[in-house]
Protein backbone atom coordinates (compact mmCIF):
# COMPACT_ATOMS: atom_id res chain seq x y z
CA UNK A 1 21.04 73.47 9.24
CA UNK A 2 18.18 71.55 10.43
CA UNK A 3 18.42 68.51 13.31
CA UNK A 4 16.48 65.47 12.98
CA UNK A 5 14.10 65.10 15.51
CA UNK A 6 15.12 63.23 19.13
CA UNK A 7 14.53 59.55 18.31
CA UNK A 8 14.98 59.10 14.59
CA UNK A 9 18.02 57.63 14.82
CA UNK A 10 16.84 54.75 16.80
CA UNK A 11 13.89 54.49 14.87
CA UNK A 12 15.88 53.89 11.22
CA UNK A 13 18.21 51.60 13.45
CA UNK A 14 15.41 49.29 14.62
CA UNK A 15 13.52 46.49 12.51
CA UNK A 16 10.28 46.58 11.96
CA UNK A 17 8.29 43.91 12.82
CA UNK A 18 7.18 42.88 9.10
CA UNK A 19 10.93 42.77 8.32
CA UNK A 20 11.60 40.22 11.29
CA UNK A 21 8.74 38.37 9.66
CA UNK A 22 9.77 38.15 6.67
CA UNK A 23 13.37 37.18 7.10
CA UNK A 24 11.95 34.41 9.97
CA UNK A 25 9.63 32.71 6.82
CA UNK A 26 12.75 33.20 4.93
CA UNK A 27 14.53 31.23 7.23
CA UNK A 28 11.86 28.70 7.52
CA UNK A 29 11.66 27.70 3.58
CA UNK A 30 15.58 26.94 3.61
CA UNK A 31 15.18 25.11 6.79
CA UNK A 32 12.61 23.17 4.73
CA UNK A 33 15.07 22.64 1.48
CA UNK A 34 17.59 21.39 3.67
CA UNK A 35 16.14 19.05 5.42
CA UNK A 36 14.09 17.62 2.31
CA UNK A 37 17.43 17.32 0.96
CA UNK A 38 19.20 15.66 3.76
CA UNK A 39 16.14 13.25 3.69
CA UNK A 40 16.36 12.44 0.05
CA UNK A 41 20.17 11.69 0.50
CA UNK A 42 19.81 9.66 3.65
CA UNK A 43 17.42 7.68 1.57
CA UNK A 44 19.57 7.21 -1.44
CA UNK A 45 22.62 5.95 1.00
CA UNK A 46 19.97 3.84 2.26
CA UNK A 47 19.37 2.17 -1.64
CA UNK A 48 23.20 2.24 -2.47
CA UNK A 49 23.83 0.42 0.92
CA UNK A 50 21.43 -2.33 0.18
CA UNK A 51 22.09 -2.87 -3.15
CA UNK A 52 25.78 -3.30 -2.32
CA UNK A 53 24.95 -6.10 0.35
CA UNK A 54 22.23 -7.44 -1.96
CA UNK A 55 25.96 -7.87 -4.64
CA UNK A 56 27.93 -9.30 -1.84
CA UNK A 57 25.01 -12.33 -0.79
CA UNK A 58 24.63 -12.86 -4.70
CA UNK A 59 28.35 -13.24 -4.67
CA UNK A 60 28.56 -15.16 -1.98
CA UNK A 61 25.29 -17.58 -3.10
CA UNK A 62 27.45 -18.44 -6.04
CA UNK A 63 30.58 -18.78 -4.52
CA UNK A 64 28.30 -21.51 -1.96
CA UNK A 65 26.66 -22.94 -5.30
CA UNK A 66 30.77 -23.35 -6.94
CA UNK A 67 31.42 -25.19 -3.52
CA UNK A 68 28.48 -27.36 -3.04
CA UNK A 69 26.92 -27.64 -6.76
CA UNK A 70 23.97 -25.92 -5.39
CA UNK A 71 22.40 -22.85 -3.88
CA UNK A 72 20.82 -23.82 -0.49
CA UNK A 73 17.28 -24.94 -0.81
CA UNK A 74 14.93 -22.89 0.82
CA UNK A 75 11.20 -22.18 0.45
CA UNK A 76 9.46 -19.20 0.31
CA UNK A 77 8.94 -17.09 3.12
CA UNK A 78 5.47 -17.82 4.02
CA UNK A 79 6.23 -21.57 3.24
CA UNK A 80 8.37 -21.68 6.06
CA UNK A 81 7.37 -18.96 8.41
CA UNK A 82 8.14 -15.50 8.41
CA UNK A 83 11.96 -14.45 8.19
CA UNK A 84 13.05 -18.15 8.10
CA UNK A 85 14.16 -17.82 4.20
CA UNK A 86 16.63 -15.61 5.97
CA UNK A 87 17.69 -17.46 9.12
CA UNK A 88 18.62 -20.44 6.23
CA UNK A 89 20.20 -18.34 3.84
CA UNK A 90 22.56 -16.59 6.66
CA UNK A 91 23.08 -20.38 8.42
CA UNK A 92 24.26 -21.64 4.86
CA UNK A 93 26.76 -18.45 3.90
CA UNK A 94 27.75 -18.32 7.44
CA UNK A 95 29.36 -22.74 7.02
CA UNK A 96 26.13 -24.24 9.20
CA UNK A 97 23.94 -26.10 6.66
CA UNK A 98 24.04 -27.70 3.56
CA UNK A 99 22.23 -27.26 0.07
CA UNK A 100 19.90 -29.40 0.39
CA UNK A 101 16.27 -28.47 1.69
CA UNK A 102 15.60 -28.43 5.47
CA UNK A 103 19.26 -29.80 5.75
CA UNK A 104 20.39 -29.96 8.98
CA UNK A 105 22.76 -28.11 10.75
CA UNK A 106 26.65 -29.12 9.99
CA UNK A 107 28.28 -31.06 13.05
CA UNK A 108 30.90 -28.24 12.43
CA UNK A 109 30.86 -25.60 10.89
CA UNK A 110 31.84 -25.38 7.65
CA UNK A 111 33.67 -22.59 4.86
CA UNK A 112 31.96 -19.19 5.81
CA UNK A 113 31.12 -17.47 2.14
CA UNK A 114 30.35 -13.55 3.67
CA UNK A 115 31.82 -11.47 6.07
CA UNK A 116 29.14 -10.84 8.85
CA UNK A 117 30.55 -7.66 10.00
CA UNK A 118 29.99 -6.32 6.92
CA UNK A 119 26.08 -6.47 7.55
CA UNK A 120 23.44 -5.52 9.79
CA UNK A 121 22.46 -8.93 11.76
CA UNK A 122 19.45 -9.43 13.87
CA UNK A 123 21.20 -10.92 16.69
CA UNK A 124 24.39 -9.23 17.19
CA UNK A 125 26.44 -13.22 18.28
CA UNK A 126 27.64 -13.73 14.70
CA UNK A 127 26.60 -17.56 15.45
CA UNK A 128 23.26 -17.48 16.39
CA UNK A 129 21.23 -20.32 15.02
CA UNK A 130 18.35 -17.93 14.90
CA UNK A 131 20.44 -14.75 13.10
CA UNK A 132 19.39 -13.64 10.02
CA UNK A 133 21.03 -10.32 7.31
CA UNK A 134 18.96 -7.25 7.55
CA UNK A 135 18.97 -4.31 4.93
CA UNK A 136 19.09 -0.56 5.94
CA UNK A 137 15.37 -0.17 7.05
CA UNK A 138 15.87 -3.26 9.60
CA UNK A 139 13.81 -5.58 7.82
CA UNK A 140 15.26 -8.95 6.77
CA UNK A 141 16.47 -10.05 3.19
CA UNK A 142 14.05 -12.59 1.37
CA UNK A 143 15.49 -15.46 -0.40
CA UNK A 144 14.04 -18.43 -2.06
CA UNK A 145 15.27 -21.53 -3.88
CA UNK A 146 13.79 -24.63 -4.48
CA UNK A 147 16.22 -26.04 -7.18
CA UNK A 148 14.24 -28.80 -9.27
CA UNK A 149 11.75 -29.27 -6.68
CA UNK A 150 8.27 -28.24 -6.70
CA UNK A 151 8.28 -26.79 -10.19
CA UNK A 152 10.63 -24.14 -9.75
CA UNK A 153 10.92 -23.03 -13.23
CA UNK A 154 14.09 -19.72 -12.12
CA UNK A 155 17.82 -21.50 -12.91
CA UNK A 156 18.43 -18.71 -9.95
CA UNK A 157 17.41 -17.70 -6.63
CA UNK A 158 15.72 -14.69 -5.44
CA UNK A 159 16.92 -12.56 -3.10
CA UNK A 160 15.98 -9.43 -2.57
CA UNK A 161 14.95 -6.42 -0.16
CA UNK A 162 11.44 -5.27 1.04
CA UNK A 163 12.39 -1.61 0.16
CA UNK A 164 11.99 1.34 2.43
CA UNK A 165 7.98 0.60 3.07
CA UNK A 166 9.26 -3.23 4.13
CA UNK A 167 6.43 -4.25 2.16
CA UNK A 168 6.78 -7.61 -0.38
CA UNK A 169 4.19 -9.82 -1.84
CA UNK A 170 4.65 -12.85 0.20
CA UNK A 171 4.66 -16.04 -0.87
CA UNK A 172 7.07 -15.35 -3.53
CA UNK A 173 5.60 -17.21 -6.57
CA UNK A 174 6.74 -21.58 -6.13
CA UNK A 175 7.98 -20.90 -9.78
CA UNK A 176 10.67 -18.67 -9.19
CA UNK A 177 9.54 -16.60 -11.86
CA UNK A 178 8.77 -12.86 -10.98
CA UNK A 179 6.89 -11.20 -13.10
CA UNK A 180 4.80 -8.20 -14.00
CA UNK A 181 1.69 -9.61 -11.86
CA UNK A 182 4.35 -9.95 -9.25
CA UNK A 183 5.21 -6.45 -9.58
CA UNK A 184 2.30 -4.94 -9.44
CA UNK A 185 0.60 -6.72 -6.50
CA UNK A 186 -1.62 -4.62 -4.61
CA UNK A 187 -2.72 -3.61 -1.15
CA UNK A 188 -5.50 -0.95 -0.04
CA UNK A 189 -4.93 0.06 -3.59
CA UNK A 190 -1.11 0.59 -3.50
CA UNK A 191 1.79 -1.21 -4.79
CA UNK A 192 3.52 -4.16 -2.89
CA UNK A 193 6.90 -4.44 -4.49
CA UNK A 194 6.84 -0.79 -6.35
CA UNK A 195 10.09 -0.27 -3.98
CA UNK A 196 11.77 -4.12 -3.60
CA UNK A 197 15.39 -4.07 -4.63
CA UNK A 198 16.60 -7.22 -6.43
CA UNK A 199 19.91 -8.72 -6.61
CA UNK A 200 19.27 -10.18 -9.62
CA UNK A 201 17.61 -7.57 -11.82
């Protein structure tokens, strides 16, 4: 009987270094699927999440409109200065203002119409004068109503959310109506609102 030579064992018990190679890229392109995956779902959450609390202010607007005859009044974003459409719209669901535009802050507060823990705030004091709701990408809601002032031509509001780029066409059109040259604004050649979420469409 013949004996293997002194070493063979070892050698057909080592890897070679192509096989290490291989089994590292290997490793590397599920890494990749994985993590593109746990991306795409963290993203999704992201649009479930806001499209929930985009339902709950909606519900809450018309629960504020049943209680006052109204949705509160507020102009446009860049009407008012940026983020303010959302300071007025959280001091009105949260009982501190009225319908009525530029209304002034209740003596008391009044019936709250949300739950603030439910939401992201920008100032963590539930009562801040200066708080405002932001979605999942930190950016604040928009809202706009102008009732039968100014030509607004929308029986509703808007509200919606700037999407994951936090990019909107602002002002929102004094009409209330959003339409398709709305939707496809432009900037540097890409689209505005391509990504907005609406509570209302």
């Amino acid at each position: 009987m013949r004996s293997a030579p002194p070493g063979a064992d070892r050698r057909r018990a080592a890897f070679t270094l192509l096989e290490l190679l291989a089994v590292l890229g290997l490793i590397a392109i599920l890494a990749g699927i994985v993590i593109g995956s746990g991306r795409r779902a963290i993203e999704a959450g992201q649009v479930a999440r806001a499209r929930s609390e985009l339902a709950a202010l909606a519900g809450a607007l018309e629960a504020y409109r049943q209680a006052y005859g109204s949705y509160p009044s507020v102009a446009p974003d860049a009407t008012v200065g940026a983020a303010e459409s959302g300071r007025q719209l959280y001091a009105a669901l949260t009982g501190g203002r009225g319908p009525a535009l530029g209304a002034a802050a209740f003596a008391r507060p009044q019936r709250t119409f949300v739950a603030t823990a439910r939401f992201s705030l920008a100032v963590r004091e539930a009562n801040d004068a200066a708080n405002h709701f932001l979605d999942p990408w930190g950016n604040p809601y928009h809202y706009a109503f102008l009732g039968t002032a100014a030509g607004w031509r929308n029986p509703g509001f808007i509200l919606f959310s700037a999407g994951p780029d936090g990019m909107a066409t602002m002002p929102v059109p004094h009409d209330g109506i959003l339409d398709a040259t709305f939707d496809d604004s432009r900037q540097n050649g890409q689209p505005v609102n391509a990504d907005n979420l609406y509570a209302q469409r």
